[in-house]
PDB file of N, CA and C in Angstrom:
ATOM      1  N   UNK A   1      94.019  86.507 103.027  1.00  0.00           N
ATOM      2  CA  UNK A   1      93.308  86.574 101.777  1.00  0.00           C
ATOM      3  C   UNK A   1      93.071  88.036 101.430  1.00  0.00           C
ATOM      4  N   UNK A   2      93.421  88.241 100.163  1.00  0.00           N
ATOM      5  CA  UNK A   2      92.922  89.703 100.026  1.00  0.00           C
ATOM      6  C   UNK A   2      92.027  89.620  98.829  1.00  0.00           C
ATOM      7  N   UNK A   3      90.705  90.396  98.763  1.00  0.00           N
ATOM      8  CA  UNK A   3      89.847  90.222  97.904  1.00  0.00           C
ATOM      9  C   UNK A   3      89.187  91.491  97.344  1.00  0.00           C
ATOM     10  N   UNK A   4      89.286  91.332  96.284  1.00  0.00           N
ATOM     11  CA  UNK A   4      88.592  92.730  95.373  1.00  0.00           C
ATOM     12  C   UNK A   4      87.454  92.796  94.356  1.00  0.00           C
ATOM     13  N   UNK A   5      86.698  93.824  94.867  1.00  0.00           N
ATOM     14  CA  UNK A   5      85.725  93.555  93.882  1.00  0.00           C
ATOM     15  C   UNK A   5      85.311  95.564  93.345  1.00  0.00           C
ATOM     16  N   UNK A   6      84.730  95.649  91.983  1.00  0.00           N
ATOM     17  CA  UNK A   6      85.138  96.744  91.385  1.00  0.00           C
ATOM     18  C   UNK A   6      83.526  97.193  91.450  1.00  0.00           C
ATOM     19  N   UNK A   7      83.575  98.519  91.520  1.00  0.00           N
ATOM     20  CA  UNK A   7      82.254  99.107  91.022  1.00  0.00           C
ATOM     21  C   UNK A   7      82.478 100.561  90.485  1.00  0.00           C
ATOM     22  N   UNK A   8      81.308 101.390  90.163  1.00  0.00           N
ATOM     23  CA  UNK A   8      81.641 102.192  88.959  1.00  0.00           C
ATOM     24  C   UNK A   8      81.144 103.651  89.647  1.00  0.00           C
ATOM     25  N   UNK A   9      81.681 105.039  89.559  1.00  0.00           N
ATOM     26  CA  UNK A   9      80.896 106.152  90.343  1.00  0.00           C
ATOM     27  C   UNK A   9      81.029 107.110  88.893  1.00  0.00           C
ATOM     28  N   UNK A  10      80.211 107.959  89.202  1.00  0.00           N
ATOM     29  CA  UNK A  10      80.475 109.076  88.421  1.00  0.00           C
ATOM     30  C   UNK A  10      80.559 110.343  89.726  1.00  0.00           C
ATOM     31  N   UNK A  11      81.020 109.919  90.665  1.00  0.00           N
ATOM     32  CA  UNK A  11      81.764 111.085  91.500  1.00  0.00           C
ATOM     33  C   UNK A  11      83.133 110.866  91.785  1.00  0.00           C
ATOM     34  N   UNK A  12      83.528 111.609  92.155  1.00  0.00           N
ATOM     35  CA  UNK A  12      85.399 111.320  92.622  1.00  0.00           C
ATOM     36  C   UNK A  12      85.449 111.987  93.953  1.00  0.00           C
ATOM     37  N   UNK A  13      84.234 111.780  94.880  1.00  0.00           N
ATOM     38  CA  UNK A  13      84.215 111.636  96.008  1.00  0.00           C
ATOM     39  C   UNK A  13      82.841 110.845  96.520  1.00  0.00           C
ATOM     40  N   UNK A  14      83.437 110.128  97.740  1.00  0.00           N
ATOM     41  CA  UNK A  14      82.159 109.639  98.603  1.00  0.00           C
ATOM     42  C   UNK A  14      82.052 110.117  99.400  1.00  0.00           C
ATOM     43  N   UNK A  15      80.510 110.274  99.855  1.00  0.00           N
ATOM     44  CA  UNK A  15      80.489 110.954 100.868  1.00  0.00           C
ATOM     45  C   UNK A  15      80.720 110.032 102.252  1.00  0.00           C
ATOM     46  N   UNK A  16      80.538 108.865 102.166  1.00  0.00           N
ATOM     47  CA  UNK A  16      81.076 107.435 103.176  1.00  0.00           C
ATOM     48  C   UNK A  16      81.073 106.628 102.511  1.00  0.00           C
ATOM     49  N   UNK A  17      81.998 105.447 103.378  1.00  0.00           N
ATOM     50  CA  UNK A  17      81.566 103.926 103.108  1.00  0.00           C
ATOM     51  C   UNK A  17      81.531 103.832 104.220  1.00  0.00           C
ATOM     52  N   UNK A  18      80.808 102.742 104.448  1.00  0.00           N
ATOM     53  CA  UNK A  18      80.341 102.166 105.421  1.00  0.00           C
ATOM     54  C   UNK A  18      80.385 100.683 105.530  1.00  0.00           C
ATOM     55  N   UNK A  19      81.039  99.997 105.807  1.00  0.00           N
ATOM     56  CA  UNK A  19      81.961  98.643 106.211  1.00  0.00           C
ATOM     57  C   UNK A  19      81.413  97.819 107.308  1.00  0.00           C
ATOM     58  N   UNK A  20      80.419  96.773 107.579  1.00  0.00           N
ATOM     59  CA  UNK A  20      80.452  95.850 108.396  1.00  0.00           C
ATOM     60  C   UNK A  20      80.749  94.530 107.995  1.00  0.00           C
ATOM     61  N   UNK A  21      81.800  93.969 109.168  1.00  0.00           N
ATOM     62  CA  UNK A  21      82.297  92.856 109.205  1.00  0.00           C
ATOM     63  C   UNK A  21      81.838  92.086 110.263  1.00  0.00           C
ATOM     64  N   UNK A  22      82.202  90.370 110.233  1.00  0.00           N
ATOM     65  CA  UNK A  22      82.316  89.433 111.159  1.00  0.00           C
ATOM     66  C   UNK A  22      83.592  88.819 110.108  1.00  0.00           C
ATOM     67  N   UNK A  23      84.871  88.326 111.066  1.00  0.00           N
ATOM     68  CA  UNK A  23      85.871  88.317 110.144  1.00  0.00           C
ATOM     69  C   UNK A  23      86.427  86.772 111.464  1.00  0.00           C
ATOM     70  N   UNK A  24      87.023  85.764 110.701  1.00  0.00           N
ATOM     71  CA  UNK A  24      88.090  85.049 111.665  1.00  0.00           C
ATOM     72  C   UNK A  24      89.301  85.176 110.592  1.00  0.00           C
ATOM     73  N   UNK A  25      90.437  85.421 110.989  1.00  0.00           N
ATOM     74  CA  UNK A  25      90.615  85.638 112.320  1.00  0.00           C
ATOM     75  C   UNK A  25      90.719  87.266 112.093  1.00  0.00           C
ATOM     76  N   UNK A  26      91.591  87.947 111.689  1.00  0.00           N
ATOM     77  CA  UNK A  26      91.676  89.606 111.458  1.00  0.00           C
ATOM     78  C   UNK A  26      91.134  90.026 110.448  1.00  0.00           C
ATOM     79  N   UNK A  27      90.475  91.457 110.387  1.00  0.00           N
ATOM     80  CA  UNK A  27      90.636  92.079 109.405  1.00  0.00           C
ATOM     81  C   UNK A  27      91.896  93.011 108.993  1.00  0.00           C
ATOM     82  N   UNK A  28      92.671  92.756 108.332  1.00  0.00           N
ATOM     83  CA  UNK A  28      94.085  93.721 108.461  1.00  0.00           C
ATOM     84  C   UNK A  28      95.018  92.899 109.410  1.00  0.00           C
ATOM     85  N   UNK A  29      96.376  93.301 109.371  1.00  0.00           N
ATOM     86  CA  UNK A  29      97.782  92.567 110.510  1.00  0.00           C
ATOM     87  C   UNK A  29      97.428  93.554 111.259  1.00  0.00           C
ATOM     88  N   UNK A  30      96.833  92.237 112.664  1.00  0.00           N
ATOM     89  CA  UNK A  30      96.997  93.076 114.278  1.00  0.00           C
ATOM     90  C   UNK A  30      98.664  93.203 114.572  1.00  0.00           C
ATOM     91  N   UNK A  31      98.891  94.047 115.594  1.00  0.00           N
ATOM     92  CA  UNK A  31      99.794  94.194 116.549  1.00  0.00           C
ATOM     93  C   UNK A  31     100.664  93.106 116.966  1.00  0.00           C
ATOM     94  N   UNK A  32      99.516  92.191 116.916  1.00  0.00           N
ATOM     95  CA  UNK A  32     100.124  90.719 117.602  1.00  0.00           C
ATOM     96  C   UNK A  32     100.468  89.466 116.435  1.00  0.00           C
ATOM     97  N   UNK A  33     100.223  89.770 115.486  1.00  0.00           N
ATOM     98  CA  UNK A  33     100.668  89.494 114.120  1.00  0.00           C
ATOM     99  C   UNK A  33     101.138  90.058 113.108  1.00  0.00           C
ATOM    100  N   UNK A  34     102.512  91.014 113.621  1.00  0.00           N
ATOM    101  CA  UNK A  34     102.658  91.965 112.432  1.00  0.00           C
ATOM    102  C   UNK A  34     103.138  91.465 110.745  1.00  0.00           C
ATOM    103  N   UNK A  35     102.366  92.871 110.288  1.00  0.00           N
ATOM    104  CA  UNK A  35     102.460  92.202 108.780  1.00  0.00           C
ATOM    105  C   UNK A  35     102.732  93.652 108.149  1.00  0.00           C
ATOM    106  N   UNK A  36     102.652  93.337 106.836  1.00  0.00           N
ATOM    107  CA  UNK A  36     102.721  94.443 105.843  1.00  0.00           C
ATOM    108  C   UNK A  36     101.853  95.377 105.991  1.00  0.00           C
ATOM    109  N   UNK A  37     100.478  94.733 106.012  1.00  0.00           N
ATOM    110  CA  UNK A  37      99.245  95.327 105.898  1.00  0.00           C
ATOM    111  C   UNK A  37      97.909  95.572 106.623  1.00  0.00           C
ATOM    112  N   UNK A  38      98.664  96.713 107.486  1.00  0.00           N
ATOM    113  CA  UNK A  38      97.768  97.189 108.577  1.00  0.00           C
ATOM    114  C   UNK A  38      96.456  97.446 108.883  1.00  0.00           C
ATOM    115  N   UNK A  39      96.128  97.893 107.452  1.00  0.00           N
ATOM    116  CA  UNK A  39      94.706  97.907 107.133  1.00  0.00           C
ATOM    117  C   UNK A  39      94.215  96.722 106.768  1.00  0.00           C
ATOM    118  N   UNK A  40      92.308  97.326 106.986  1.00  0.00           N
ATOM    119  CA  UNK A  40      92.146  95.788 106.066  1.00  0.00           C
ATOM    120  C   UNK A  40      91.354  95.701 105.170  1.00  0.00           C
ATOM    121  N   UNK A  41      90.551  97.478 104.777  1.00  0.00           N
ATOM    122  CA  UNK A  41      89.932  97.988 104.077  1.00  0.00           C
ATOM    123  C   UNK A  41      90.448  99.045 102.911  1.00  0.00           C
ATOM    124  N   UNK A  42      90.752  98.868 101.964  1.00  0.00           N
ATOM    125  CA  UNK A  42      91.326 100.244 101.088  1.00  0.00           C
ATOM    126  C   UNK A  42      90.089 100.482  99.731  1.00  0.00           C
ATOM    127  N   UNK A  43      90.288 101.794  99.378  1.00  0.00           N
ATOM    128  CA  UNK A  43      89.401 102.173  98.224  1.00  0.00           C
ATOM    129  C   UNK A  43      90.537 102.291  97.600  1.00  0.00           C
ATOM    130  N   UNK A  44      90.506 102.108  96.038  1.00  0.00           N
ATOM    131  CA  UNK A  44      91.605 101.992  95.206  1.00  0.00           C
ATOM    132  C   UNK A  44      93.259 102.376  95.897  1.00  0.00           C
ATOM    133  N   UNK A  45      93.606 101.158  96.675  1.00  0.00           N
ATOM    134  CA  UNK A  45      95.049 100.822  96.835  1.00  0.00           C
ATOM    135  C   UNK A  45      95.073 102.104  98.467  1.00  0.00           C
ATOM    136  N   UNK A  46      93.827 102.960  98.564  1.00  0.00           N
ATOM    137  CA  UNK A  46      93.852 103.874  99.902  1.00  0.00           C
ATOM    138  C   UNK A  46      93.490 103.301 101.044  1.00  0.00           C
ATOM    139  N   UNK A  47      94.223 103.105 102.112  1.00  0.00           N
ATOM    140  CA  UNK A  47      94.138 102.230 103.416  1.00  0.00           C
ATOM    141  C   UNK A  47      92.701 103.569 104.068  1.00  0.00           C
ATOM    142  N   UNK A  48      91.620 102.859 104.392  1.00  0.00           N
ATOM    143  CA  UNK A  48      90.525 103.879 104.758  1.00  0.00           C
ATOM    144  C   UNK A  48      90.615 104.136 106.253  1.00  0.00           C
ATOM    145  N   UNK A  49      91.861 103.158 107.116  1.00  0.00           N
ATOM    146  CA  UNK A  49      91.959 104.028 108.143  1.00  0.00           C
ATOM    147  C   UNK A  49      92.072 102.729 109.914  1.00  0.00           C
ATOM    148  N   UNK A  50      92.424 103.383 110.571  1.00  0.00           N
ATOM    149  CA  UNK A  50      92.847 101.839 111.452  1.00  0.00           C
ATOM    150  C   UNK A  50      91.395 102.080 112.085  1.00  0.00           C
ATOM    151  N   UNK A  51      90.111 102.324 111.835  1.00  0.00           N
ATOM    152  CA  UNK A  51      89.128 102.007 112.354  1.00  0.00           C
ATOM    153  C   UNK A  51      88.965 100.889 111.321  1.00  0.00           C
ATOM    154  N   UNK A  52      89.124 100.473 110.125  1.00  0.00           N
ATOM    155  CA  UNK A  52      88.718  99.279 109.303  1.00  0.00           C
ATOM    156  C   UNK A  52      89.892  98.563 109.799  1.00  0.00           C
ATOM    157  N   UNK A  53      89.844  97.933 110.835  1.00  0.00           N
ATOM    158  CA  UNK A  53      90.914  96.807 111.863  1.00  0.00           C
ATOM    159  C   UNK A  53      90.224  95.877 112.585  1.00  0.00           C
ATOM    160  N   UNK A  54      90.616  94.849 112.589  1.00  0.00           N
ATOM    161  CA  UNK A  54      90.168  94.096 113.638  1.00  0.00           C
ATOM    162  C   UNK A  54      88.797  93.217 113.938  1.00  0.00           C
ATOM    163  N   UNK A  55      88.502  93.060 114.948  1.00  0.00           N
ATOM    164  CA  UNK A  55      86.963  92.457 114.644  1.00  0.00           C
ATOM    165  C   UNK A  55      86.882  91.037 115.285  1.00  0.00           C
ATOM    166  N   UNK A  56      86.137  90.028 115.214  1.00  0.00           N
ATOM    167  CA  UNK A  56      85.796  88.628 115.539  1.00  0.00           C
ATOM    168  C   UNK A  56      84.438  88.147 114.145  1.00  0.00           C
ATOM    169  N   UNK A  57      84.911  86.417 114.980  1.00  0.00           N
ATOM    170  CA  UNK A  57      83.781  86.188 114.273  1.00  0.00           C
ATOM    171  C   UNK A  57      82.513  86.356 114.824  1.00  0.00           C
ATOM    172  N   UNK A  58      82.148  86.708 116.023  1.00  0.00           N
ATOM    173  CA  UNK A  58      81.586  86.899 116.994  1.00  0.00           C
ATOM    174  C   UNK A  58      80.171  87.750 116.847  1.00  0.00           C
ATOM    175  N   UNK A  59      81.137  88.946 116.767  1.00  0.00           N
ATOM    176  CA  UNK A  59      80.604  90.334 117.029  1.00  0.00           C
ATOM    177  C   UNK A  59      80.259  90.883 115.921  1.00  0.00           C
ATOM    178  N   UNK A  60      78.954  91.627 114.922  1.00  0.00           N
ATOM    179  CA  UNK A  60      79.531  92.419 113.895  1.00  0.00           C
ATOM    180  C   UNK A  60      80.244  93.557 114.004  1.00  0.00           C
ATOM    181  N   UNK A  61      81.047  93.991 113.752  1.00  0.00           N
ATOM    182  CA  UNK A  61      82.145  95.357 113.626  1.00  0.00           C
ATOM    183  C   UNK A  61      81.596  96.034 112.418  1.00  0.00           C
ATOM    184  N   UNK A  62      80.890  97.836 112.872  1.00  0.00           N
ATOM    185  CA  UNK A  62      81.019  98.958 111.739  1.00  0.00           C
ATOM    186  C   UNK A  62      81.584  99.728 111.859  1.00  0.00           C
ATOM    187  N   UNK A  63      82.109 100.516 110.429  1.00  0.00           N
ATOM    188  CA  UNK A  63      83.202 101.265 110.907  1.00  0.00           C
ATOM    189  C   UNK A  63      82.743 102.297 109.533  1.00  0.00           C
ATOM    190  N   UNK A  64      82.793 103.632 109.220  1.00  0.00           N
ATOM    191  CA  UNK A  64      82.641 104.544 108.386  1.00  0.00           C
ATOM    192  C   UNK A  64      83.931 105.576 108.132  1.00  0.00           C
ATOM    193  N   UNK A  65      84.021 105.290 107.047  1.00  0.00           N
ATOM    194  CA  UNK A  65      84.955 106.823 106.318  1.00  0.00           C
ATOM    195  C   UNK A  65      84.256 108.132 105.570  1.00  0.00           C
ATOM    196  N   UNK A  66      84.389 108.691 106.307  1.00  0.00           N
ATOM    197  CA  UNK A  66      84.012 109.979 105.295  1.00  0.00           C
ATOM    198  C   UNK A  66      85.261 110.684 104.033  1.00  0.00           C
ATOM    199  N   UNK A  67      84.440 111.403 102.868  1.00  0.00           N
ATOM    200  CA  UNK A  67      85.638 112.106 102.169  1.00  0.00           C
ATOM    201  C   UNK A  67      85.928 111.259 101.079  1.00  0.00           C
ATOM    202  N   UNK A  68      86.088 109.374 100.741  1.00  0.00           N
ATOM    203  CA  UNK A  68      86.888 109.128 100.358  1.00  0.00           C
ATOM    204  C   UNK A  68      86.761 109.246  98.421  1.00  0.00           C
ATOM    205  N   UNK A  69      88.387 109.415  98.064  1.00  0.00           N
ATOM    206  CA  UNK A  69      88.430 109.846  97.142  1.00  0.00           C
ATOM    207  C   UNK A  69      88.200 108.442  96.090  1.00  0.00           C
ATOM    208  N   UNK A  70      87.560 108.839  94.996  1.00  0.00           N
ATOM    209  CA  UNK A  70      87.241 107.670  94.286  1.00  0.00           C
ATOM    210  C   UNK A  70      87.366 108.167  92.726  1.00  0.00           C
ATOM    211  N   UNK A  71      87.832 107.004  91.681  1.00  0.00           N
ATOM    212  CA  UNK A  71      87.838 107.581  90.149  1.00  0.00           C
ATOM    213  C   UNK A  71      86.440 107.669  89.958  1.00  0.00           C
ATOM    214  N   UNK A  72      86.121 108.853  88.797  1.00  0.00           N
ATOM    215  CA  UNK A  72      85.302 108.593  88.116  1.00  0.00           C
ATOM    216  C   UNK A  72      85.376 107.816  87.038  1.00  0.00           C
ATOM    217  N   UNK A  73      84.518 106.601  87.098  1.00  0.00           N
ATOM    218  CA  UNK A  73      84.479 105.487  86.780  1.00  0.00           C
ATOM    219  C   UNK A  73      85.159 104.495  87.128  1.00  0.00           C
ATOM    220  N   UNK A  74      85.354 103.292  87.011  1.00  0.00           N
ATOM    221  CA  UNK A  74      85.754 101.993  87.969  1.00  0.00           C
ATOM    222  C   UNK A  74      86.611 102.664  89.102  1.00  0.00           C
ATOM    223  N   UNK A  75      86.252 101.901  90.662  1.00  0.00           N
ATOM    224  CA  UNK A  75      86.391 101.536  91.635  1.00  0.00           C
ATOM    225  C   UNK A  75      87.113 100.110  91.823  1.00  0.00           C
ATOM    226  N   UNK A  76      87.812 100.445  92.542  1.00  0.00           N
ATOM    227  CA  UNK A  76      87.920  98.689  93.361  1.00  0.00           C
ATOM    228  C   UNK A  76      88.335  98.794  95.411  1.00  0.00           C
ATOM    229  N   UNK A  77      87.788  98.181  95.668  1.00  0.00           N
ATOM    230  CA  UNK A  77      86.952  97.850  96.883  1.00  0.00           C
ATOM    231  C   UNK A  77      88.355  96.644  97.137  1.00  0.00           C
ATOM    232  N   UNK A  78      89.025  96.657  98.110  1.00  0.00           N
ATOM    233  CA  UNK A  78      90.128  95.549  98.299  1.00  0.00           C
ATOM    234  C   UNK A  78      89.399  95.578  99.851  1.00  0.00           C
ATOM    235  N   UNK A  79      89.817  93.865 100.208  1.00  0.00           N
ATOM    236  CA  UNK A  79      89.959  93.646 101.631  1.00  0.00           C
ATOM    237  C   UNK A  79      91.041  92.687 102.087  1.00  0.00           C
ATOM    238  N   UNK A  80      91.481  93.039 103.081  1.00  0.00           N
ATOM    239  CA  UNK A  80      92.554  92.073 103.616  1.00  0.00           C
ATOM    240  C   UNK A  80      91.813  91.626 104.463  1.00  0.00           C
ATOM    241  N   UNK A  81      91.659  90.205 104.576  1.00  0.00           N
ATOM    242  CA  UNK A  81      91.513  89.357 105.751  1.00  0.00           C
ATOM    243  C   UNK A  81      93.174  87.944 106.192  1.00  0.00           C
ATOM    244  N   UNK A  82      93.075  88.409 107.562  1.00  0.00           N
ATOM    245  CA  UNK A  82      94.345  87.952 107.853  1.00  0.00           C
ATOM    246  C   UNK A  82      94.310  86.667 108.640  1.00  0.00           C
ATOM    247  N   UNK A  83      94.767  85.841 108.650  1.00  0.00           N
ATOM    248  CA  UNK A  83      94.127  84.225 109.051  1.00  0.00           C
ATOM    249  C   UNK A  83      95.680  83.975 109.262  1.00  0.00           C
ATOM    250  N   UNK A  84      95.437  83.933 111.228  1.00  0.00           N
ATOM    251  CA  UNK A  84      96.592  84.319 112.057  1.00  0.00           C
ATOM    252  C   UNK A  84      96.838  82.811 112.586  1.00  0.00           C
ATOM    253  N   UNK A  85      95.702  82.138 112.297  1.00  0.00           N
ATOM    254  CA  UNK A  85      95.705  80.230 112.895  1.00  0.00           C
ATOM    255  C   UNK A  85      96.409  79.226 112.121  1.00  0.00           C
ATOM    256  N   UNK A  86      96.310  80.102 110.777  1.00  0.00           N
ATOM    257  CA  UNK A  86      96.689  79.444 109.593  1.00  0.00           C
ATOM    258  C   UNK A  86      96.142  78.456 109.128  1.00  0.00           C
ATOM    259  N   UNK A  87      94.322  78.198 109.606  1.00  0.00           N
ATOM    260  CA  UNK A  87      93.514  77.075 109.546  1.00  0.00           C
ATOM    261  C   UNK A  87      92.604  76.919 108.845  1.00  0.00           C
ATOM    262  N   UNK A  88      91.121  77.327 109.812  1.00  0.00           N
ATOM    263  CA  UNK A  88      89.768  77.791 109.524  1.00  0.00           C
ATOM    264  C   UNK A  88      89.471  79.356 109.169  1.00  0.00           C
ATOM    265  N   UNK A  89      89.796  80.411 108.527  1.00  0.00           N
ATOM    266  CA  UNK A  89      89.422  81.429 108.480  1.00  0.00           C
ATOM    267  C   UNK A  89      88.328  81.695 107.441  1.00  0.00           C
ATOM    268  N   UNK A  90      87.606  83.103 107.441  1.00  0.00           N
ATOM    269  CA  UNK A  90      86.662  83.509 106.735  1.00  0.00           C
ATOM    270  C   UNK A  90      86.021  84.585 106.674  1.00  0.00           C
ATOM    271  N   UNK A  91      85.400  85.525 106.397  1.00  0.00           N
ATOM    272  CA  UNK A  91      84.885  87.058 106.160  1.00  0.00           C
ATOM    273  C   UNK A  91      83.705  87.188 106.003  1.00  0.00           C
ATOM    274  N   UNK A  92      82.615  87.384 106.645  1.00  0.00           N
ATOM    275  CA  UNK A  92      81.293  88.019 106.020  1.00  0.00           C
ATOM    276  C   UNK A  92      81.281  89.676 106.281  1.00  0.00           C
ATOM    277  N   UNK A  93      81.075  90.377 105.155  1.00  0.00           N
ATOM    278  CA  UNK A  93      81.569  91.908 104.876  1.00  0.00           C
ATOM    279  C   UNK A  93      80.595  92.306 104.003  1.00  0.00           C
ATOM    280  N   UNK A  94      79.869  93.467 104.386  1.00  0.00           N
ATOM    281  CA  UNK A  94      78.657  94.397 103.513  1.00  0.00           C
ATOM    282  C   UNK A  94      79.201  95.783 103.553  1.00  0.00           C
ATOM    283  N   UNK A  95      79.274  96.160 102.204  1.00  0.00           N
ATOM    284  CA  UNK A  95      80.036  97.406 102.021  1.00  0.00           C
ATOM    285  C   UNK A  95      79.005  98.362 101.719  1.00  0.00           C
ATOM    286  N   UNK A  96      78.829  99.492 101.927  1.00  0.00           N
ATOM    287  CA  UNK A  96      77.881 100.417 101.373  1.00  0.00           C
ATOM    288  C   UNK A  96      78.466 101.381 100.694  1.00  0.00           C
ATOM    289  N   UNK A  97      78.587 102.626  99.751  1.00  0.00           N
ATOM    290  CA  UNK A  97      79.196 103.608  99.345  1.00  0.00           C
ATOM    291  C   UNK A  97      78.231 104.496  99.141  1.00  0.00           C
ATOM    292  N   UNK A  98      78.281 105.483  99.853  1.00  0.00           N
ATOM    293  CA  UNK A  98      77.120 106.438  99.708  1.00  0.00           C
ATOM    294  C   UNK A  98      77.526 107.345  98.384  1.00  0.00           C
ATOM    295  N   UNK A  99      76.954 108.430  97.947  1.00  0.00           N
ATOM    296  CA  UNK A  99      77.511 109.703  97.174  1.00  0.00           C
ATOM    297  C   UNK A  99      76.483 110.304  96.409  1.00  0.00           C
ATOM    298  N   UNK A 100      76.738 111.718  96.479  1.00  0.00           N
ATOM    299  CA  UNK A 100      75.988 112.580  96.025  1.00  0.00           C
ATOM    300  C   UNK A 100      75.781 113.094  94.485  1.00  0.00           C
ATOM    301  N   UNK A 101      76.432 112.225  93.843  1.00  0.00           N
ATOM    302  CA  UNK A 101      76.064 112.073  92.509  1.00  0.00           C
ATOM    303  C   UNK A 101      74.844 110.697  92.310  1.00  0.00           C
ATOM    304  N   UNK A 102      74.122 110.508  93.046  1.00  0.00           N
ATOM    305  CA  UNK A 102      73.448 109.605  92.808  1.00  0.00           C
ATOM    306  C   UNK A 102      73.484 107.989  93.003  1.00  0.00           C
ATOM    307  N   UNK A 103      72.700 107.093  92.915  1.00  0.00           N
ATOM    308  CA  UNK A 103      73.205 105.632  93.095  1.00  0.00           C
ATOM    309  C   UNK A 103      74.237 105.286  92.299  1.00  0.00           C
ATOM    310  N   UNK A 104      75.339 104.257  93.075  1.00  0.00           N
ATOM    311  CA  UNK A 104      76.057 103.392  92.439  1.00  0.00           C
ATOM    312  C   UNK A 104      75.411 102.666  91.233  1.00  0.00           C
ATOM    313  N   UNK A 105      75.657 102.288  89.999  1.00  0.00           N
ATOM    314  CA  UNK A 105      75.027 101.376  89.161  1.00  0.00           C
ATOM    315  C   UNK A 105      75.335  99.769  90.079  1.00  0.00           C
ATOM    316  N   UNK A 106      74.278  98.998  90.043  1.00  0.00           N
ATOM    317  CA  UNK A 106      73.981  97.933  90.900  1.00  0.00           C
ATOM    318  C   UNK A 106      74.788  97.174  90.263  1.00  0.00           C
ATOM    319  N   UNK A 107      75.528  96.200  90.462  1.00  0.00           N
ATOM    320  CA  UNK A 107      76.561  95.243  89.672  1.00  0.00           C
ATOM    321  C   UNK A 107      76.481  93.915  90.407  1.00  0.00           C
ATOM    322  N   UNK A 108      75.778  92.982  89.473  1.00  0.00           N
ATOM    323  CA  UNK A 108      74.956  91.611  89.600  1.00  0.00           C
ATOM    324  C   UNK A 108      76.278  90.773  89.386  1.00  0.00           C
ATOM    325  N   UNK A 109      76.496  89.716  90.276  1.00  0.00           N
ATOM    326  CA  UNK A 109      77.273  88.720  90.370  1.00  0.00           C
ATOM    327  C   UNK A 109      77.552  87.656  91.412  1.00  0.00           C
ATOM    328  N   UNK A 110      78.335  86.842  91.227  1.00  0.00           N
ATOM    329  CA  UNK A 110      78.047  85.815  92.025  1.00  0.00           C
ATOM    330  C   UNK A 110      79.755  85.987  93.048  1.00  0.00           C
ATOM    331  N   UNK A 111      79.475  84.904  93.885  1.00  0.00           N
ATOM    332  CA  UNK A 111      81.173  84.999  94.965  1.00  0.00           C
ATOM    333  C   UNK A 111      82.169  84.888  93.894  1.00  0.00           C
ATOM    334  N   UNK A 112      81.672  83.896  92.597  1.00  0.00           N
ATOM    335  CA  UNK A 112      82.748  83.628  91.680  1.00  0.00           C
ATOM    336  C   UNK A 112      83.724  84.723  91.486  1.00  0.00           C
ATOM    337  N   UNK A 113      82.775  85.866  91.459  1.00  0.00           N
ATOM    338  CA  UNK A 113      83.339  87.136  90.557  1.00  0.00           C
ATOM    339  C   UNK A 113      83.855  87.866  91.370  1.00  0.00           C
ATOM    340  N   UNK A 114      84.415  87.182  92.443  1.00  0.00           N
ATOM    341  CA  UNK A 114      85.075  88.017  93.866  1.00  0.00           C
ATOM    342  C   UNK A 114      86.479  87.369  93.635  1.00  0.00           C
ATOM    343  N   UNK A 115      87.569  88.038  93.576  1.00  0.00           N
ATOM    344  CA  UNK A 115      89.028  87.692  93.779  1.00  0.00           C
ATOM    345  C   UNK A 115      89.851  87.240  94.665  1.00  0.00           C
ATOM    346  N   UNK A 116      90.459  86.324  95.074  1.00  0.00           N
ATOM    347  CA  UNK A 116      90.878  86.306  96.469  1.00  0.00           C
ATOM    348  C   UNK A 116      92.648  85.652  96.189  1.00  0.00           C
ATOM    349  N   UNK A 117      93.361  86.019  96.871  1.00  0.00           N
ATOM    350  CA  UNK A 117      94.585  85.920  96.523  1.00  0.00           C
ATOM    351  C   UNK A 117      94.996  85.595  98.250  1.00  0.00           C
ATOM    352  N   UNK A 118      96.118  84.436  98.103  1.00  0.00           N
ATOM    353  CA  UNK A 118      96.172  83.742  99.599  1.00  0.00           C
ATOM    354  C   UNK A 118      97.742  83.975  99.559  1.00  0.00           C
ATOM    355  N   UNK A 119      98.157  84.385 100.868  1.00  0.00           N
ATOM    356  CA  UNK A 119      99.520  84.794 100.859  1.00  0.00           C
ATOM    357  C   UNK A 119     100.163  83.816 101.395  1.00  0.00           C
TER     358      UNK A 119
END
């Protein structure tokens, strides 16, 4: 499943995101399921790095990027989750985006307004 959701900066840098997951089955194609898409976190179409990999449903997994480059104005926030059983899979994921231009504008919505595209 890959899923996107957009938000808005008036910087064209962050100073982090900050990414926790509980994911079944991958976040991103493991090793042991190779795929296209190694990552499983990108900021507009940018893979943020093989620390956003992997995970359980188990455990929460955090993982931080510094630097990343962002438009001023709309964002989009993609995730790959990779469902290796081909069964039961699912994602709980809290994204943060820090930056020194000030708060993100807060953007009210429901799961509806989350995208998800099944490969």
């Amino acid at each position: 499943m890959l899923y996107c959701a957009g938000f808005d900066s008036r910087c064209t840098v962050a100073d982090s995101v900050e990414v926790c997951w509980e994911v079944d089955d991958f976040l991103g194609d493991p090793l042991s399921f190779p795929g296209p898409n190694p990552g499983g976190v990108y900021v507009n179409g940018i893979s943020l790095g093989p620390a956003f990999t992997g995970g359980n449903r188990l455990t929460p997994t955090t993982a931080i990027a510094y630097n990343v480059p962002l438009n001023g104005g709309l964002n989009h926030l993609e995730v790959y989750q990779r469902d290796a059983g081909c069964a039961v899979a699912g994602i709980i994921l809290s994204c943060t985006v820090y930056t020194s231009c000030g708060p993100l504008p807060v953007q009210e919505g429901t799961w509806g307004s989350i995208k998800s595209i099944y490969r």
